[in-house]
Protein backbone atom coordinates (compact mmCIF):
# COMPACT_ATOMS: atom_id res chain seq x y z
CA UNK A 1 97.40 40.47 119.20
CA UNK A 2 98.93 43.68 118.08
CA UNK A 3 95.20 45.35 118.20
CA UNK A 4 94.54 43.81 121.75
CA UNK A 5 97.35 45.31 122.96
CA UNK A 6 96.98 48.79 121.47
CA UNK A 7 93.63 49.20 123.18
CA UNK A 8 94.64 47.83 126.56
CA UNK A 9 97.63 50.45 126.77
CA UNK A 10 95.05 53.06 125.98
CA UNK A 11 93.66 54.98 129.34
CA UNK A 12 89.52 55.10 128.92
CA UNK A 13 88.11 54.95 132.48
CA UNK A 14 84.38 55.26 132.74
CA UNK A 15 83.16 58.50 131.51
CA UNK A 16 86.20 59.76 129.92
CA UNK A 17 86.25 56.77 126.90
CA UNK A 18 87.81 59.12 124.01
CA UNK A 19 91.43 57.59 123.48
CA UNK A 20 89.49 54.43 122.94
CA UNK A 21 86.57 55.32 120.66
CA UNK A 22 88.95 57.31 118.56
CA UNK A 23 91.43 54.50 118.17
CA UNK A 24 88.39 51.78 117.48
CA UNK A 25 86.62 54.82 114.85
CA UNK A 26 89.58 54.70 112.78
CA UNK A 27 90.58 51.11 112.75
CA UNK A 28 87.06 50.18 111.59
CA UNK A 29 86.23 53.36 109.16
CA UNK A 30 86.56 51.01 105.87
CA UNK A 31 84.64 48.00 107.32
CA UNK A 32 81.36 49.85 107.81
CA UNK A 33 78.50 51.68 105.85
CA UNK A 34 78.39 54.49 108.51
CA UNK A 35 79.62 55.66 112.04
CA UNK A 36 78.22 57.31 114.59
CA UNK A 37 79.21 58.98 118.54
CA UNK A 38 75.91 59.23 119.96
CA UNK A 39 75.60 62.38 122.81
CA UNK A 40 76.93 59.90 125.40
CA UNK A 41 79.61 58.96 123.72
CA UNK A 42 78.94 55.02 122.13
CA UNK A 43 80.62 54.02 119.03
CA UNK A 44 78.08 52.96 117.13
CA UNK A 45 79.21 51.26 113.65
CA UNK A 46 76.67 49.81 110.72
CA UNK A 47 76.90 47.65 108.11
CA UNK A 48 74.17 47.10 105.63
CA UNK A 49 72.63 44.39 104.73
CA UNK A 50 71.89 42.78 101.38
CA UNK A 51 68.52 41.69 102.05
CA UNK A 52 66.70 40.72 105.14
CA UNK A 53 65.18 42.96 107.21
CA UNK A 54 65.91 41.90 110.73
CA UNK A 55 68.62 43.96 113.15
CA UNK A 56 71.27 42.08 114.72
CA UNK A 57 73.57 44.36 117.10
CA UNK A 58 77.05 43.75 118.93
CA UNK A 59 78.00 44.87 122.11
CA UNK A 60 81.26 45.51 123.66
CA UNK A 61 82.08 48.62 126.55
CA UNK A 62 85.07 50.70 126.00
CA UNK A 63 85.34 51.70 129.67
CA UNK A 64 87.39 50.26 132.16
CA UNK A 65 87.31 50.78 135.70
CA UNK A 66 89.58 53.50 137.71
CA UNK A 67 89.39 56.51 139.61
CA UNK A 68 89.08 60.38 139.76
CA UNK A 69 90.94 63.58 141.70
CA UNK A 70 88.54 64.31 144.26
CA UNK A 71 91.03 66.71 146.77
CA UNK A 72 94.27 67.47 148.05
CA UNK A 73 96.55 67.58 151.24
CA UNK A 74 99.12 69.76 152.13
CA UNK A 75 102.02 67.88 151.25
CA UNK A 76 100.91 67.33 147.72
CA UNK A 77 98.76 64.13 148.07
CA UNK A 78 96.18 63.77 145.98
CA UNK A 79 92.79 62.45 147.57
CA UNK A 80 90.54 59.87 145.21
CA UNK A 81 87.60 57.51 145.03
CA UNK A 82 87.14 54.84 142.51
CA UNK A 83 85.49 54.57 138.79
CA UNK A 84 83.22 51.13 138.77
CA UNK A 85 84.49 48.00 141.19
CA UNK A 86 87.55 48.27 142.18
CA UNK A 87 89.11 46.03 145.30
CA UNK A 88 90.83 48.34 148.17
CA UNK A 89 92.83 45.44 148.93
CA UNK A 90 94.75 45.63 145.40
CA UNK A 91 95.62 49.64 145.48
CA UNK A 92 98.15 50.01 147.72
CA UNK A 93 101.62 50.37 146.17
CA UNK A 94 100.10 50.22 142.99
CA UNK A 95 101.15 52.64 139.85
CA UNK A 96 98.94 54.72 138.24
CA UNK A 97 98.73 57.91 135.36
CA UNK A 98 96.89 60.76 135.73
CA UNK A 99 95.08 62.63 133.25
CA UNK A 100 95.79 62.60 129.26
CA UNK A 101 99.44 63.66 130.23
CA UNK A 102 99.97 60.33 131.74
CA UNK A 103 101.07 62.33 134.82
CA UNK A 104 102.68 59.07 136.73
CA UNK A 105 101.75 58.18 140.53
CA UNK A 106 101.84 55.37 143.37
CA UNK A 107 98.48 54.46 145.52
CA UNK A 108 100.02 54.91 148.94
CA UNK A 109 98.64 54.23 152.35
CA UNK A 110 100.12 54.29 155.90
CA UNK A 111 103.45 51.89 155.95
CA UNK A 112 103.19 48.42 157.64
CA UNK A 113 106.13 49.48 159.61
CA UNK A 114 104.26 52.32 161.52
CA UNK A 115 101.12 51.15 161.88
CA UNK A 116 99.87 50.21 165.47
CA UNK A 117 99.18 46.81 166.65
CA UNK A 118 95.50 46.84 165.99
CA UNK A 119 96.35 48.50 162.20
CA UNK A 120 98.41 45.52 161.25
CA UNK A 121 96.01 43.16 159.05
CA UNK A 122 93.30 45.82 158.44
CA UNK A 123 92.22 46.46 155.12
CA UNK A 124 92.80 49.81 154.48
CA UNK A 125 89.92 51.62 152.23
CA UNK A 126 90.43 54.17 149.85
CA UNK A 127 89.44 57.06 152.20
CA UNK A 128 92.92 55.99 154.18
CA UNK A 129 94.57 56.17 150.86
CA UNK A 130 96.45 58.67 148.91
CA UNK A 131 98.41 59.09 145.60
CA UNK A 132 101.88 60.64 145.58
CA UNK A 133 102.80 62.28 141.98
CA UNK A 134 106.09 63.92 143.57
CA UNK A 135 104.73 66.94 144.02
CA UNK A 136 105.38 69.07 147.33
CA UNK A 137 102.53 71.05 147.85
CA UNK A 138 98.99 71.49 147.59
CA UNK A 139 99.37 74.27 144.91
CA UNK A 140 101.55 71.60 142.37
CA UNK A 141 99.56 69.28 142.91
CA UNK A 142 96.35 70.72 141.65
CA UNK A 143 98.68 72.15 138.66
CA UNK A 144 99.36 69.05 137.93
CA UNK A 145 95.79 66.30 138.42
CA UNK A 146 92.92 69.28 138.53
CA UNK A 147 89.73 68.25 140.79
CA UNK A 148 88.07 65.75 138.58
CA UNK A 149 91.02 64.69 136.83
CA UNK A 150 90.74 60.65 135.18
CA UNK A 151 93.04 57.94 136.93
CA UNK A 152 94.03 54.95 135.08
CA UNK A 153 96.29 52.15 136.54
CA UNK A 154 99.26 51.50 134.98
CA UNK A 155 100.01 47.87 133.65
CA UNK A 156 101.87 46.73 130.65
CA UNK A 157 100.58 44.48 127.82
CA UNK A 158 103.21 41.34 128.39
CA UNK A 159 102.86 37.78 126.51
CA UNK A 160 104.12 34.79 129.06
CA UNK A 161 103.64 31.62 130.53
CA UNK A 162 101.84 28.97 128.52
CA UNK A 163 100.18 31.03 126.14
CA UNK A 164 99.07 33.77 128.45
CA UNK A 165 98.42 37.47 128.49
CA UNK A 166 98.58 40.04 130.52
CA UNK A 167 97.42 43.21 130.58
CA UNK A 168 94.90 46.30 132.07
CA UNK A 169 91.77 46.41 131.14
CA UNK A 170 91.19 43.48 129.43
CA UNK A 171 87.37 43.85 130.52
CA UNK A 172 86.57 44.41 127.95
CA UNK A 173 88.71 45.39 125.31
CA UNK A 174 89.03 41.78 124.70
CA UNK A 175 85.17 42.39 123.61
CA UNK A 176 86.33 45.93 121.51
CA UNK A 177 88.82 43.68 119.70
CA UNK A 178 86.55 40.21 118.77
CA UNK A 179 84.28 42.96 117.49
CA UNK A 180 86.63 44.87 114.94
CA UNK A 181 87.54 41.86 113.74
CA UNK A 182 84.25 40.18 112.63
CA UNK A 183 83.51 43.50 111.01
CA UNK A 184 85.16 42.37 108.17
CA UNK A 185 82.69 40.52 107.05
CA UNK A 186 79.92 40.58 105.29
CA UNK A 187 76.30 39.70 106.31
CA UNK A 188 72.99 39.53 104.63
CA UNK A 189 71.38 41.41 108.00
CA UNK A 190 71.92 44.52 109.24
CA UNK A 191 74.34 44.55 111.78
CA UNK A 192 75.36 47.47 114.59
CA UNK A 193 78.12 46.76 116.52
CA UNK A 194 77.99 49.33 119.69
CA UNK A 195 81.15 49.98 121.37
CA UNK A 196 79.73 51.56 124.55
CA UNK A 197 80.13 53.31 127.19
CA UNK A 198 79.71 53.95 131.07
CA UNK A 199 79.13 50.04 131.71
CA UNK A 200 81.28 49.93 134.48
CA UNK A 201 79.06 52.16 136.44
CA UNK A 202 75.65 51.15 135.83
CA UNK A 203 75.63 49.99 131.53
CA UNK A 204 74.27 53.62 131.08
CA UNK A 205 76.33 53.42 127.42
CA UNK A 206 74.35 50.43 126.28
CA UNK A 207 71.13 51.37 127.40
CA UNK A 208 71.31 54.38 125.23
CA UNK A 209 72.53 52.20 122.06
CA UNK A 210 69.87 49.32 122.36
CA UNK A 211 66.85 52.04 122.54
CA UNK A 212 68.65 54.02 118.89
CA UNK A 213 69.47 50.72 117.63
CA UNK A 214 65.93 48.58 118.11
CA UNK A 215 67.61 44.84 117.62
CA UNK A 216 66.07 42.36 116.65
CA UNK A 217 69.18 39.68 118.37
CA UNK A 218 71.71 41.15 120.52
CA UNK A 219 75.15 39.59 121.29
CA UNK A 220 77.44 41.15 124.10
CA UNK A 221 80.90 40.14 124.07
CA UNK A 222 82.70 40.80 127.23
CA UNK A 223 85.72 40.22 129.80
CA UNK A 224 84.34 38.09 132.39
CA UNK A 225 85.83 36.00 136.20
CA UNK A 226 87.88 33.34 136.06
CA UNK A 227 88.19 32.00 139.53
CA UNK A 228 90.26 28.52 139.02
CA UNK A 229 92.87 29.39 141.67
CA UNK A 230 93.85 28.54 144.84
CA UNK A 231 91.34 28.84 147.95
CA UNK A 232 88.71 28.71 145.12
CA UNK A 233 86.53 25.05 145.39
CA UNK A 234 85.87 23.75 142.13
CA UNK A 235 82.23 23.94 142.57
CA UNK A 236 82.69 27.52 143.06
CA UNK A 237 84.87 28.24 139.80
CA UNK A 238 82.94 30.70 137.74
CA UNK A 239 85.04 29.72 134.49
CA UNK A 240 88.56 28.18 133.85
CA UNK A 241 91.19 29.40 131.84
CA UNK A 242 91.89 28.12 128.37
CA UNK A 243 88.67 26.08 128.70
CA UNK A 244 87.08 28.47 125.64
CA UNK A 245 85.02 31.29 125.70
CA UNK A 246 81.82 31.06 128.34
CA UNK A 247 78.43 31.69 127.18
CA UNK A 248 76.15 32.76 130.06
CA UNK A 249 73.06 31.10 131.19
CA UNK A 250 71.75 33.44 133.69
CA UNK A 251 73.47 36.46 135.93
CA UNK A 252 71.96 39.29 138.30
CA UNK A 253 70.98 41.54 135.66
CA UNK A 254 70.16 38.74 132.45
CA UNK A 255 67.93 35.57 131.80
CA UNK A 256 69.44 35.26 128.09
CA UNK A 257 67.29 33.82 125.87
CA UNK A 258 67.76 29.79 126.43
CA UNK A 259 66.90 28.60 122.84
CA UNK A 260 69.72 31.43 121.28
CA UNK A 261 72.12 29.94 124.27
CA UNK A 262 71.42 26.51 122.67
CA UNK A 263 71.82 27.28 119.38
CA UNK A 264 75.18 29.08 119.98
CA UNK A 265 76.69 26.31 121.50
CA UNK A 266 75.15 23.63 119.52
CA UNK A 267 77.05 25.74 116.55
CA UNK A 268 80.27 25.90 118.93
CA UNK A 269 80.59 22.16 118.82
CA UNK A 270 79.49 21.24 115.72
CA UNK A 271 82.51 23.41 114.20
CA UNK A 272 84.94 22.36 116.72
CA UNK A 273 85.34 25.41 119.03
CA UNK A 274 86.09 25.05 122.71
CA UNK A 275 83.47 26.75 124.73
CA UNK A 276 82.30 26.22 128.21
CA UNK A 277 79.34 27.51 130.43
CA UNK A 278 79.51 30.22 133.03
CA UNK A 279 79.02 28.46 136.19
CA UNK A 280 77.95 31.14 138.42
CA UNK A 281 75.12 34.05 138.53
CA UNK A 282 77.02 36.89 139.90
CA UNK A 283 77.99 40.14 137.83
CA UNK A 284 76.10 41.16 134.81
CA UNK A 285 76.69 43.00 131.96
CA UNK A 286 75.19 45.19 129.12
CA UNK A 287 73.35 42.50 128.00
CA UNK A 288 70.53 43.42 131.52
CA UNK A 289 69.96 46.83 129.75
CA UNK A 290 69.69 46.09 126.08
CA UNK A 291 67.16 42.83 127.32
CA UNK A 292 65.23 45.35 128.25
CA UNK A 293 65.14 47.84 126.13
CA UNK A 294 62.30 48.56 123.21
CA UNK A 295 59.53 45.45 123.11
CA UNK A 296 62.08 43.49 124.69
CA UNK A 297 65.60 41.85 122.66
CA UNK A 298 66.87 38.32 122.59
CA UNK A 299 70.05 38.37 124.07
CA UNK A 300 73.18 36.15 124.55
CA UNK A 301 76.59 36.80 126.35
CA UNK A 302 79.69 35.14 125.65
CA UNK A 303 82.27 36.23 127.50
CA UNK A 304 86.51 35.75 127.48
CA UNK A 305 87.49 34.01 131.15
CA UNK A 306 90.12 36.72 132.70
CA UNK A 307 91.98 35.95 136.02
CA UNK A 308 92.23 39.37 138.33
CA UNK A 309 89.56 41.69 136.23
CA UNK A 310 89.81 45.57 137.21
CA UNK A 311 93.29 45.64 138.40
CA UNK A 312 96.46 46.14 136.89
CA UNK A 313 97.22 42.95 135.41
CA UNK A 314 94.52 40.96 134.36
CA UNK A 315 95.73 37.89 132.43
CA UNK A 316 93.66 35.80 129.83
CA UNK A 317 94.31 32.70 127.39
CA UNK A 318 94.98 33.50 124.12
CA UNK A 319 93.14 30.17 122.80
CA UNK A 320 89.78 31.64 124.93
CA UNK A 321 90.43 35.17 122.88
CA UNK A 322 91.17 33.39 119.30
CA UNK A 323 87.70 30.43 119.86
CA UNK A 324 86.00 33.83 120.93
CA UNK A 325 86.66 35.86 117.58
CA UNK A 326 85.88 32.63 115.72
CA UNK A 327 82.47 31.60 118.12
CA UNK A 328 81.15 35.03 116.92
CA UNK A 329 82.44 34.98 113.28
CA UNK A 330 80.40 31.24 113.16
CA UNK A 331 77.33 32.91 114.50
CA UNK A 332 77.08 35.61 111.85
CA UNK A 333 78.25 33.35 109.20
CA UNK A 334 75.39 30.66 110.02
CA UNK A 335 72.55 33.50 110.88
CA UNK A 336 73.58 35.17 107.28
CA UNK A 337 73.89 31.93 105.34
CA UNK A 338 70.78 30.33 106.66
CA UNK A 339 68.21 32.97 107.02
CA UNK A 340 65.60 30.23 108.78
CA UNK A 341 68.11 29.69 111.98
CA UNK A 342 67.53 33.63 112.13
CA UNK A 343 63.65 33.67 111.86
CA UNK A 344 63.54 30.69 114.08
CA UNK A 345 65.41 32.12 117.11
CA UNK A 346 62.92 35.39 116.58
CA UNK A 347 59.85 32.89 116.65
CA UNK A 348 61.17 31.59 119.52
CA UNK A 349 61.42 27.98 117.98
CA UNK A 350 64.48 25.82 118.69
CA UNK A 351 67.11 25.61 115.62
CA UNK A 352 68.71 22.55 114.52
CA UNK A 353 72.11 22.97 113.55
């Protein structure tokens, strides 16, 4: 877990992913045949293959949602507006850092205790909202968080309850970290594994990587809802906790390809790993852009079930994160080992496993 929690403690909101791809660069340098930043910033690792010729890439985004410096008040306040989806319900009271110096702040918003009868229950958006750094004036302030300046919540990696994490921005660095690790291994394809960029607001990063990477199969690995809490009906839970990694059948931006869905979890249970589907349609993910991109990609998504994604304290299973790392490891192992699974998912023919 000690990689996990090294990348969630790193600050890499949308657009500003450095700390991340830096850490992830050198963690992975003597694992791959070659490494490049492309000039929007993915991560973009190979590993050669020993003999077949088709392209199998990994996907994983190193951004995480937050928010940027967009103005002042006189009193030293700094005005913002959010990075990706973020809830306005969450921010208030909420601790934040500013900037590469960490510069520490609170979301504030008008206190319950003067607000007006017709106030009291509102949700207050972010346009009602300030953050207070300590500073007491307008001038400090922009010394301190320039216009345009990154801000990351604040939220320490902790390891509780029955085999629980928690932790910011485990969407997805849950993905960054099942990805280091299968790149141990060794594969007779060649494999890319893309640690992009810019998902958060509008997979930009991956759209970029499938269109210089051409794959033949594409797997994206990512952070996804769990909704099995209260005032949630069961009907309506999107995926439960410890239940195993989810693969996805279908969301707003993917139709993955059904036979590669099949074969995935046909593998999953014929090696013993907990998985479970994705029961709902919402979101999407990397996976809509790289579908698309070239003459078209086969694409799966199996994702790790987080409770409370894009705030402060996300928490995840560690069982979900270890059956993810070893889901993946299974599918390159198998696709490597028996070269006719690969050719039959490209055919489009159903594989026996």
């Amino acid at each position: 877990m000690l990689v996990l929690k090294e990348l969630t403690v790193l600050n890499g909101v949308s657009g500003n992913e450095e700390a991340v791809r830096d850490y992830i660069k050198e963690k992975i340098s003597p694992y791959v045949d070659d490494i490049k930043v492309d000039p929007i910033g993915n991560l973009i690792a190979y590993k050669k293959g020993k003999s077949q010729d088709s392209v199998v890439m990994l996907a994983a985004h190193m951004d995480e949602v937050g928010f940027i410096v967009t103005g002042y008040n006189d009193m030293g306040m700094l005005k913002f507006e959010s990075i990706g989806g973020v809830d306005d319900r969450i921010l208030p009271g909420k601790p934040v850092t500013i900037g590469d110096k960490k510069i520490p702040g609170v979301i504030g918003a008008k206190a319950i205790h003067l607000q007006e009868r017709d106030e009291i229950g509102n949700v207050w958006k972010i346009k009602n909202m300030y953050i207070d750094i300590g500073a007491s004036s307008k001038e400090e302030a922009e010394k301190l968080a320039p216009l345009g300046e990154y801000i990351s919540f604040y939220g320490e990696f902790e390891e509780y309850g029955s085999n629980c994490i928690k932790a910011k921005a485990l969407d997805d660095r849950v993905g960054c970290a099942v990805l280091m690790e299968v790149l141990k291994g060794s594969y007779e394809f060649d494999l890319y594994a893309c640690f992009t960029v810019q998902e958060e607001i509008g997979l930009r990063g991956a759209e970029v990587a499938a269109n210089r990477v051409k794959p033949d199969i594409a797997i994206v690995i990512e952070g996804t809802t769990c909704s099995d809490v209260p005032e949630t009906e069961k009907h309506q839970y999107s995926t439960k906790l410890g239940k195993g990694p989810a693969i996805t059948l279908m969301d707003r931006g993917t139709y993955p390809d059904r036979k590669l869905v099949n074969y995935i979890y046909d593998l999953a249970r014929k090696n013993d790993i907990e998985v479970q589907f994705k029961q709902t349609a919402t979101g999407g993910n990397d996976s809509a852009k790289i579908q698309r991109s070239g003459k078209g990609v086969k694409v799966a998504v199996i994702s790790i079930p987080c409770r409370y994604i894009h705030s402060p304290a996300s928490i995840m299973n560690k069982n979900d994160f270890e059956n993810c790392k070893k889901l993946l490891s299974c599918i390159l192992n198998d696709l490597s080992n028996n070269p006719e699974n690969l050719n039959k998912i490209l055919k489009g023919d159903e594989v026996n496993v």
